[in-house]
PDB file of N, CA and C in Angstrom:
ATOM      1  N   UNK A   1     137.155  74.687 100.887  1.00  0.00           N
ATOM      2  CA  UNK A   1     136.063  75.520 100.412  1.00  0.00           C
ATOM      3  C   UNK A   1     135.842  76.640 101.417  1.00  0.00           C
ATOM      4  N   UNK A   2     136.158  77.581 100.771  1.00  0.00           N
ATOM      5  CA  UNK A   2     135.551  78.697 101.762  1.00  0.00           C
ATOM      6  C   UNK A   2     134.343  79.293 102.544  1.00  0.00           C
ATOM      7  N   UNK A   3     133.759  79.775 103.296  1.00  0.00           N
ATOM      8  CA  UNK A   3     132.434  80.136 103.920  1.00  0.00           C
ATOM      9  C   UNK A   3     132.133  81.380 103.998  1.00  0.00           C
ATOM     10  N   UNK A   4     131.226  81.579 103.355  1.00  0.00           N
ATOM     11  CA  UNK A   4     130.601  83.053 102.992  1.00  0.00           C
ATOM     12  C   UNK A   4     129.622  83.692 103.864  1.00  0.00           C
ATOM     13  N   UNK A   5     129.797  84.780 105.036  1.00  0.00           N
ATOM     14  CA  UNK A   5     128.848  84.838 105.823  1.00  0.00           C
ATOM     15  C   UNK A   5     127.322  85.343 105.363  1.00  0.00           C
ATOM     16  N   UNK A   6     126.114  85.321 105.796  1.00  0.00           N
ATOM     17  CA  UNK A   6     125.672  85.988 105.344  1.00  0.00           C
ATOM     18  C   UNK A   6     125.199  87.298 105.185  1.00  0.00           C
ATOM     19  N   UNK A   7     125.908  88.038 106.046  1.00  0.00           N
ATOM     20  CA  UNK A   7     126.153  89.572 106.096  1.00  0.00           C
ATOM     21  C   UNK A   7     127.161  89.520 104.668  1.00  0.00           C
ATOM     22  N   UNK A   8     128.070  89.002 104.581  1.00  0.00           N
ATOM     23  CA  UNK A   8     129.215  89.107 102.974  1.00  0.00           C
ATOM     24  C   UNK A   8     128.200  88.907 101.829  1.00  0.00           C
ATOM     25  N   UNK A   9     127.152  87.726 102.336  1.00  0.00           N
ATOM     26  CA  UNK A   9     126.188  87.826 100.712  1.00  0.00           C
ATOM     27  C   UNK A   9     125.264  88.653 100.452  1.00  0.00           C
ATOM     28  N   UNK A  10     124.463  89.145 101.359  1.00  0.00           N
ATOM     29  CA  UNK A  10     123.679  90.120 101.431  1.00  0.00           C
ATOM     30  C   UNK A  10     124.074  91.384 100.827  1.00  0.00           C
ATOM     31  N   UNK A  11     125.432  91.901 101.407  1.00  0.00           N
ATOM     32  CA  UNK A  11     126.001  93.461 100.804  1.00  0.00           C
ATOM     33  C   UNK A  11     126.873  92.910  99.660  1.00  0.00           C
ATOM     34  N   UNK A  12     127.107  91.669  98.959  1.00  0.00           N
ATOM     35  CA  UNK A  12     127.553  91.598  97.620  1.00  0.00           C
ATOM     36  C   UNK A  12     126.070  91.914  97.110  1.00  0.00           C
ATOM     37  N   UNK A  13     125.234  91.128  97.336  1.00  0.00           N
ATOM     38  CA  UNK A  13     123.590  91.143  96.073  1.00  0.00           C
ATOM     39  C   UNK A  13     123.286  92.528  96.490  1.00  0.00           C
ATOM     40  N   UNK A  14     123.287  93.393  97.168  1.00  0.00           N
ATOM     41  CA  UNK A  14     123.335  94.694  97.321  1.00  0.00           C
ATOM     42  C   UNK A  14     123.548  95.449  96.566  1.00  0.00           C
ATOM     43  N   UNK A  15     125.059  95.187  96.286  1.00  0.00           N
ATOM     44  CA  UNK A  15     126.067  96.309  95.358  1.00  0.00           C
ATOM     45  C   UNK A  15     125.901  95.574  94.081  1.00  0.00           C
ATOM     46  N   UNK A  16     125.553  94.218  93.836  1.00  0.00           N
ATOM     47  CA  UNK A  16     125.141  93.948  92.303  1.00  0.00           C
ATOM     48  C   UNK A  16     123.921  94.797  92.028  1.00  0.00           C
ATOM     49  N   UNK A  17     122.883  95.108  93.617  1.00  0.00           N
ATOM     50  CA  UNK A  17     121.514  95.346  92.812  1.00  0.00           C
ATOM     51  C   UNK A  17     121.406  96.897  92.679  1.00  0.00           C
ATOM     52  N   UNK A  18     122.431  97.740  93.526  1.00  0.00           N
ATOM     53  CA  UNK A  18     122.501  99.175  93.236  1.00  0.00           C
ATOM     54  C   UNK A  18     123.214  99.107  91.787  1.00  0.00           C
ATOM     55  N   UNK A  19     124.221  98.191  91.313  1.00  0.00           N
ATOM     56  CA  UNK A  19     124.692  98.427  90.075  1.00  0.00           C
ATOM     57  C   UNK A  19     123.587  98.348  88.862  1.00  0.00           C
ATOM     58  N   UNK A  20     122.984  97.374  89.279  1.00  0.00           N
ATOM     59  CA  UNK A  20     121.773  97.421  88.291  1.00  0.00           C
ATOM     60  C   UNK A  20     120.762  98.324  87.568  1.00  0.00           C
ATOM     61  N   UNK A  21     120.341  98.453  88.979  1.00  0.00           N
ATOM     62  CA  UNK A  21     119.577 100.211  89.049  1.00  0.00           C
ATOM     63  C   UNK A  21     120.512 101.147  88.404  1.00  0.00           C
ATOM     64  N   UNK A  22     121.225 101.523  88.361  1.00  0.00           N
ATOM     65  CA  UNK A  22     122.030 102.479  87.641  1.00  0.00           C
ATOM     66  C   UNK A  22     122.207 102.420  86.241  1.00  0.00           C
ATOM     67  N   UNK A  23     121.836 100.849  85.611  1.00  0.00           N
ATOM     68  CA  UNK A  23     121.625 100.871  84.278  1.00  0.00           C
ATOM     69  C   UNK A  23     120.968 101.377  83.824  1.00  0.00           C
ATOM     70  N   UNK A  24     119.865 101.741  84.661  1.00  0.00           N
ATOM     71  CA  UNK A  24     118.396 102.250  84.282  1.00  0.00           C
ATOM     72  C   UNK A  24     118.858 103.767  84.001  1.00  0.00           C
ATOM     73  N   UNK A  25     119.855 103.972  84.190  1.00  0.00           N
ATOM     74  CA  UNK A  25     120.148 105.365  84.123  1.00  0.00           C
ATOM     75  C   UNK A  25     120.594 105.516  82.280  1.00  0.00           C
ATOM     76  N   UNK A  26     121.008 104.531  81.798  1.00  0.00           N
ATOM     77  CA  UNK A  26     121.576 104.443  80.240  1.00  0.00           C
ATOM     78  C   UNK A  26     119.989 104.726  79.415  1.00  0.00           C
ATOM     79  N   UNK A  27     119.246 103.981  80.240  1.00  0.00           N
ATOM     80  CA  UNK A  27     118.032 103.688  79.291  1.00  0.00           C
ATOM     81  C   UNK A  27     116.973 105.169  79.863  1.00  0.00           C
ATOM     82  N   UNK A  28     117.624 105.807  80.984  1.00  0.00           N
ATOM     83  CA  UNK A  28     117.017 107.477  80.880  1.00  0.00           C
ATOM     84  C   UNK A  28     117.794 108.337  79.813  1.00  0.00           C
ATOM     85  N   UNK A  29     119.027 108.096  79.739  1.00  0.00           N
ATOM     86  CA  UNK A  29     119.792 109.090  78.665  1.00  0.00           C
ATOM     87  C   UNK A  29     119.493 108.991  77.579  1.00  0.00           C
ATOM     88  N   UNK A  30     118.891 107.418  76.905  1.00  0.00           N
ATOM     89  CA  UNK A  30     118.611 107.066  75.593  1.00  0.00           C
ATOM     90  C   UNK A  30     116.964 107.804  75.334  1.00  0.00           C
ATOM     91  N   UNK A  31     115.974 107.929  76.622  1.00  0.00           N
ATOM     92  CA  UNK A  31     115.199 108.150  76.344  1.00  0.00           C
ATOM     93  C   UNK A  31     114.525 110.113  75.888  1.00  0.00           C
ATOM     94  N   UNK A  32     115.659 110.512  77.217  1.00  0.00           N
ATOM     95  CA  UNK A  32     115.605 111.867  76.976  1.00  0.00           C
ATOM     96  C   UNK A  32     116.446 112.554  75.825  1.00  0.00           C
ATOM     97  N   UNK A  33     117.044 111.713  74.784  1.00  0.00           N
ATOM     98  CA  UNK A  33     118.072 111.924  73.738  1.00  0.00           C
ATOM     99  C   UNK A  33     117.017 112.137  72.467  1.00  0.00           C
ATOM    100  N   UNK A  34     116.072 110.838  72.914  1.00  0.00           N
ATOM    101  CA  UNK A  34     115.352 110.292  71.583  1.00  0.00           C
ATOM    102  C   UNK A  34     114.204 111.660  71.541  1.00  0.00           C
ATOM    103  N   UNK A  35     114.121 112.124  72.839  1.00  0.00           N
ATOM    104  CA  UNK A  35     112.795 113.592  72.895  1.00  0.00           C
ATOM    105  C   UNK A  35     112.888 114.716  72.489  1.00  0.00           C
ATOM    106  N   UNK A  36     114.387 114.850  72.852  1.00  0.00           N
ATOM    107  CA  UNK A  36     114.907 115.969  72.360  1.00  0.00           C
ATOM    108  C   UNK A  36     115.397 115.719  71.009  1.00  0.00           C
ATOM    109  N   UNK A  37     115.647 115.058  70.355  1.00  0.00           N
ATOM    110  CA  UNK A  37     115.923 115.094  68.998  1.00  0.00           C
ATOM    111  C   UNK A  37     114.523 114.593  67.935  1.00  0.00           C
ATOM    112  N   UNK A  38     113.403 114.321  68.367  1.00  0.00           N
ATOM    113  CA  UNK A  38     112.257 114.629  68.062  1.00  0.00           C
ATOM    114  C   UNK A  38     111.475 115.614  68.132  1.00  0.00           C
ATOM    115  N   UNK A  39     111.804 116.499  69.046  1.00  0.00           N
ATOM    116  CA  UNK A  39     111.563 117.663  69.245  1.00  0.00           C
ATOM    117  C   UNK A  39     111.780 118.475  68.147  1.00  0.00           C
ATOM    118  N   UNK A  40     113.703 118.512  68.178  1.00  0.00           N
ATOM    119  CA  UNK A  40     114.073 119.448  67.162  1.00  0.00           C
ATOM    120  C   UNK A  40     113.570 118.882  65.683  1.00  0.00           C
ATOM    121  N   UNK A  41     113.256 117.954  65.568  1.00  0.00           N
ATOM    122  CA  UNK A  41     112.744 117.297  64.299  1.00  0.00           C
ATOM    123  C   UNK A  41     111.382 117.732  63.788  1.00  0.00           C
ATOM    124  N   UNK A  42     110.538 118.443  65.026  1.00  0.00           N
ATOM    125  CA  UNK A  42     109.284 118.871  64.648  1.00  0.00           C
ATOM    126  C   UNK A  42     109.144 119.899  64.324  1.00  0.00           C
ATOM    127  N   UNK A  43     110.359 120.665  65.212  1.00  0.00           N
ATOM    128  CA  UNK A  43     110.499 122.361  64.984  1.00  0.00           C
ATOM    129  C   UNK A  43     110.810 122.367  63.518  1.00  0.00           C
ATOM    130  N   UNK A  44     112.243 121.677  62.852  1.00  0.00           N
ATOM    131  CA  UNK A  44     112.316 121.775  62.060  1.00  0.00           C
ATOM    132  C   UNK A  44     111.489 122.092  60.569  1.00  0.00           C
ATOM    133  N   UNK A  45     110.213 121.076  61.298  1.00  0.00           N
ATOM    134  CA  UNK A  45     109.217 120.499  60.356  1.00  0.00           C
ATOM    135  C   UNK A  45     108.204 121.822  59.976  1.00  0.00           C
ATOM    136  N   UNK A  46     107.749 122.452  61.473  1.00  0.00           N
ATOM    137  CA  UNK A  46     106.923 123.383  61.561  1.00  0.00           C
ATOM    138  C   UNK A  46     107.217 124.318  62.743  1.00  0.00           C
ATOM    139  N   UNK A  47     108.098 125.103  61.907  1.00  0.00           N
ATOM    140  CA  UNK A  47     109.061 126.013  63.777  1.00  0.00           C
ATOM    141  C   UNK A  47     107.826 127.104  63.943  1.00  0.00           C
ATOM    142  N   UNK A  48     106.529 127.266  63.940  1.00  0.00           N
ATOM    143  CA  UNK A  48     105.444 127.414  64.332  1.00  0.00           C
ATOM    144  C   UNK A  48     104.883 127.193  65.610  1.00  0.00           C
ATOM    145  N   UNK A  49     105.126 125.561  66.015  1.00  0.00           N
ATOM    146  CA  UNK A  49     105.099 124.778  66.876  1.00  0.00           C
ATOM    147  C   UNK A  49     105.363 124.489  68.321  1.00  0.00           C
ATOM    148  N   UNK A  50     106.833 125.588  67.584  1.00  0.00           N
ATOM    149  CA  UNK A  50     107.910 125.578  68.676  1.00  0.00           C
ATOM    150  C   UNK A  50     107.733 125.841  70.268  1.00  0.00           C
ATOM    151  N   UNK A  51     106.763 126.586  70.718  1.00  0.00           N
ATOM    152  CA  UNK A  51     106.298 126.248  72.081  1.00  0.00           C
ATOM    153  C   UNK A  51     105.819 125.452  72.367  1.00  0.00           C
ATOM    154  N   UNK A  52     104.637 124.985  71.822  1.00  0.00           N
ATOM    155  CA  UNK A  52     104.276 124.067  72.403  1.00  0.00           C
ATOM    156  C   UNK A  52     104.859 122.523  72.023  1.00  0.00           C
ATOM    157  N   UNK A  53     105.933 122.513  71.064  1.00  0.00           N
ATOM    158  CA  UNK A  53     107.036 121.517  71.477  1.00  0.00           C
ATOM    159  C   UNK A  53     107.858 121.365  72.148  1.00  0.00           C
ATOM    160  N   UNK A  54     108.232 122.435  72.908  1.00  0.00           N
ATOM    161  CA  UNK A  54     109.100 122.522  74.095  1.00  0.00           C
ATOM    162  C   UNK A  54     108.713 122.404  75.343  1.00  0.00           C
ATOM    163  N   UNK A  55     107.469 122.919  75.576  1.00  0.00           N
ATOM    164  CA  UNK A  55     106.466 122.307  76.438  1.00  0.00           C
ATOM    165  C   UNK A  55     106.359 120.806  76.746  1.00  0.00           C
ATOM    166  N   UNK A  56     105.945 120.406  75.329  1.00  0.00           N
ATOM    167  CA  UNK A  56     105.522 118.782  75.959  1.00  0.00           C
ATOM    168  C   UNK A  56     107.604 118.022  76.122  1.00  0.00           C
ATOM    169  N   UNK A  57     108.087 118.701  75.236  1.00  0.00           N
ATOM    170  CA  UNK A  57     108.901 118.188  75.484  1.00  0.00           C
ATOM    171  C   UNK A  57     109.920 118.244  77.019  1.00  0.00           C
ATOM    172  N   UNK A  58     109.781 119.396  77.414  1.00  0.00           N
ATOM    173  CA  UNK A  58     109.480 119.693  79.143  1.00  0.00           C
ATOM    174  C   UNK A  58     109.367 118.731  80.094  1.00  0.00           C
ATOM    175  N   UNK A  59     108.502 118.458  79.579  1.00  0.00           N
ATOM    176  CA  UNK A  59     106.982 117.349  80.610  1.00  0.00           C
ATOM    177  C   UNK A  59     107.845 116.227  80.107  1.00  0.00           C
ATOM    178  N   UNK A  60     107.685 115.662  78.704  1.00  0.00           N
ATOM    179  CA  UNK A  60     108.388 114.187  78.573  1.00  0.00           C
ATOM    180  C   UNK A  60     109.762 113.863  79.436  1.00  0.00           C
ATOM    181  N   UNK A  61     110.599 115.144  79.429  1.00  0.00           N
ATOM    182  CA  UNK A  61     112.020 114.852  80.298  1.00  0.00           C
ATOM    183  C   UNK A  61     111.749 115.032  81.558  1.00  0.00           C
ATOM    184  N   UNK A  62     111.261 115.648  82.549  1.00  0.00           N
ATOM    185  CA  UNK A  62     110.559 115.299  83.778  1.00  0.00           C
ATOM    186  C   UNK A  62     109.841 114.406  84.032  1.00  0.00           C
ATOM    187  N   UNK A  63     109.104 113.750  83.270  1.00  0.00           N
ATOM    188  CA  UNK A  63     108.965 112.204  83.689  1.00  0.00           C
ATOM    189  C   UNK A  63     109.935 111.246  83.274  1.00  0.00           C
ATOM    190  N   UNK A  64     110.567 111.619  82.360  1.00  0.00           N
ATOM    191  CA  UNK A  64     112.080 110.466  82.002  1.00  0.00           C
ATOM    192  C   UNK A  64     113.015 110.204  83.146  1.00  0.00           C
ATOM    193  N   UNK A  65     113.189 111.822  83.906  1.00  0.00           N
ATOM    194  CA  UNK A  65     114.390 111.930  84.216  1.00  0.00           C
ATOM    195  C   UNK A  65     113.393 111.019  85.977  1.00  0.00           C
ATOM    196  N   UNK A  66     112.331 111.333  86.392  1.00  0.00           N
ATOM    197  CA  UNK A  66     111.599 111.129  87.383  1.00  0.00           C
ATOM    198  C   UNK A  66     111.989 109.264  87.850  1.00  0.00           C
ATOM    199  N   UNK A  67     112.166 108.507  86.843  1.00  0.00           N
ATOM    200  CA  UNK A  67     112.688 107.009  86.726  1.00  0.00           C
ATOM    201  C   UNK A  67     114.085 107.022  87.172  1.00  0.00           C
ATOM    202  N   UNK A  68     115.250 107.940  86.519  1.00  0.00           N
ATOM    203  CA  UNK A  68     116.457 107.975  86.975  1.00  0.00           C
ATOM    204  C   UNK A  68     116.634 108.402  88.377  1.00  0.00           C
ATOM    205  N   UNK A  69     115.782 109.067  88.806  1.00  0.00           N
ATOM    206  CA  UNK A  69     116.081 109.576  90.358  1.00  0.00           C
ATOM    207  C   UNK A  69     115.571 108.536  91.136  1.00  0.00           C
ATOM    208  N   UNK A  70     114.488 107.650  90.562  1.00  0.00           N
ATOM    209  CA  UNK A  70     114.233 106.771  91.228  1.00  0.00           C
ATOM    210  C   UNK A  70     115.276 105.766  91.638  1.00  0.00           C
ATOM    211  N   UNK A  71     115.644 105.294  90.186  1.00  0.00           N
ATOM    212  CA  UNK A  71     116.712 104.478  90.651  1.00  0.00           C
ATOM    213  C   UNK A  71     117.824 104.592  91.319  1.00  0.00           C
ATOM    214  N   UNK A  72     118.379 105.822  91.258  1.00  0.00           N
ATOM    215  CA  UNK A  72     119.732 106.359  92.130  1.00  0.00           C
ATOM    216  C   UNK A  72     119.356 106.472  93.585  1.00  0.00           C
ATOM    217  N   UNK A  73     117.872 106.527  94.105  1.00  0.00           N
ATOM    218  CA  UNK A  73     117.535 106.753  95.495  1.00  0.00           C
ATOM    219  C   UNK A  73     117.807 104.886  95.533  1.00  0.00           C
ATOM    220  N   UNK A  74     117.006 104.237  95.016  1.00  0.00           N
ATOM    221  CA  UNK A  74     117.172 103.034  95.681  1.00  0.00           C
ATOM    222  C   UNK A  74     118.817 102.360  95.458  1.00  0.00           C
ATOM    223  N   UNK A  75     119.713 102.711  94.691  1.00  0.00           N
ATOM    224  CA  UNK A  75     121.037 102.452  94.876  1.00  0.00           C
ATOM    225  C   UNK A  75     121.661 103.140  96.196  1.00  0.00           C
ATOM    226  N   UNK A  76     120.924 104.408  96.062  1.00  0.00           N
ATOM    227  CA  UNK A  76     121.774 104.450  97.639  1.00  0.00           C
ATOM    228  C   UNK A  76     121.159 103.692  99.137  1.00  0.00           C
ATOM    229  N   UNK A  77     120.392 103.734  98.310  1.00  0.00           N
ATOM    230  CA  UNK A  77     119.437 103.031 100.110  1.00  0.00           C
ATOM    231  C   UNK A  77     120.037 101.564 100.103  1.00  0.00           C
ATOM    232  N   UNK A  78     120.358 100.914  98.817  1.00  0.00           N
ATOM    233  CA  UNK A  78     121.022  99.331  98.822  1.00  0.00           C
ATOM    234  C   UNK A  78     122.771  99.668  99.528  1.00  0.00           C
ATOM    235  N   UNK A  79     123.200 100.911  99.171  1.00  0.00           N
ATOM    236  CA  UNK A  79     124.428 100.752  99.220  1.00  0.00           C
ATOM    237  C   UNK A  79     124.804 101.239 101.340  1.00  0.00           C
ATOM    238  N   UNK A  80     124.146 102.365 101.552  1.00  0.00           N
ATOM    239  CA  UNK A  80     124.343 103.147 102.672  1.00  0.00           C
ATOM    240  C   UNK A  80     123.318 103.036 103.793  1.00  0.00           C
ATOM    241  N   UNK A  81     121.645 102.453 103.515  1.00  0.00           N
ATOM    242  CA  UNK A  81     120.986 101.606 104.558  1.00  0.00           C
ATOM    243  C   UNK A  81     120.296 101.013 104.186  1.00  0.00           C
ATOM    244  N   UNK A  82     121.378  99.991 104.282  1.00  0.00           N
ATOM    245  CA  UNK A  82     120.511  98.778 103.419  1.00  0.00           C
ATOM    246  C   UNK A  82     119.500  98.211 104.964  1.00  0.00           C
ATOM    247  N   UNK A  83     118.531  98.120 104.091  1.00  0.00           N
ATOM    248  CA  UNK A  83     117.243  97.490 104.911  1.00  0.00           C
ATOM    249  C   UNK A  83     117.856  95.780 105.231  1.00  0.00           C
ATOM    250  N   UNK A  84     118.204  95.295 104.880  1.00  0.00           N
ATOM    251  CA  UNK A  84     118.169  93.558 105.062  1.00  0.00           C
ATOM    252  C   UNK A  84     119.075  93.177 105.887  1.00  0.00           C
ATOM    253  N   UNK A  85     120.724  94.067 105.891  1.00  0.00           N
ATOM    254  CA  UNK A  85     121.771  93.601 106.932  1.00  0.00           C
ATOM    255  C   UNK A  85     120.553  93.210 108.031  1.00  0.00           C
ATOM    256  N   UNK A  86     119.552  94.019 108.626  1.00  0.00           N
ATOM    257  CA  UNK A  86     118.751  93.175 109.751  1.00  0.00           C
ATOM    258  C   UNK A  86     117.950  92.892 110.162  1.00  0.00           C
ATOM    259  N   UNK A  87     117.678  91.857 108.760  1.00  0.00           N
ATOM    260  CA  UNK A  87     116.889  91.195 109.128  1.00  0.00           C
ATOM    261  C   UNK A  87     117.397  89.771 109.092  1.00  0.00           C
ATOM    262  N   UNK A  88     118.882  89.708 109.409  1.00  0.00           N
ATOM    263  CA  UNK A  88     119.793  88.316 109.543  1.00  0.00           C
ATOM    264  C   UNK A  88     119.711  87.381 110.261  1.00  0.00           C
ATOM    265  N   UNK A  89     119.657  87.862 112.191  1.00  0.00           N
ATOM    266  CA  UNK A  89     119.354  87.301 112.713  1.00  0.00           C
ATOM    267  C   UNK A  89     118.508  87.608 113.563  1.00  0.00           C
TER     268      UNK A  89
END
């Protein structure tokens, strides 16, 4: 049976947990997809509108996209300084 140090387990659950975070990035693309094609769905409806649907729609993708940057900062901080290598020994 082999022995796994725990510096080896630490930067594996690391790079599982930066991979993770990066999913979060599928569920920003799905969200800023679904705004913008509601958007154009309103213009369509009443191209009247049209500023101030682009407006909020503005604002909705700056806070969408505000989650994805989140998560890509903490993938890199898991991947390049990771806080825990020391707190080992």
């Amino acid at each position: 049976m082999s022995h796994i140090t725990p510096e080896a387990f630490v930067l594996g659950m690391s790079a599982l947990g930066a991979g993770l975070a990066m999913i979060a990035m599928a569920g920003v693309g799905i969200g800023i997809g679904f705004n913008a094609g509601k958007t154009v769905e309103g213009t369509a409806r009443q191209p009247e509108a049209q500023g101030t649907l682009l407006k909020l729609m503005l604002v909705g993708v700056a806070l969408t996209e505000t989650a994805g940057i989140f998560a890509l900062i903490i993938s890199i901080i898991l991947m390049y300084a990771n806080p825990f290598i020391g707190s080992l020994s």
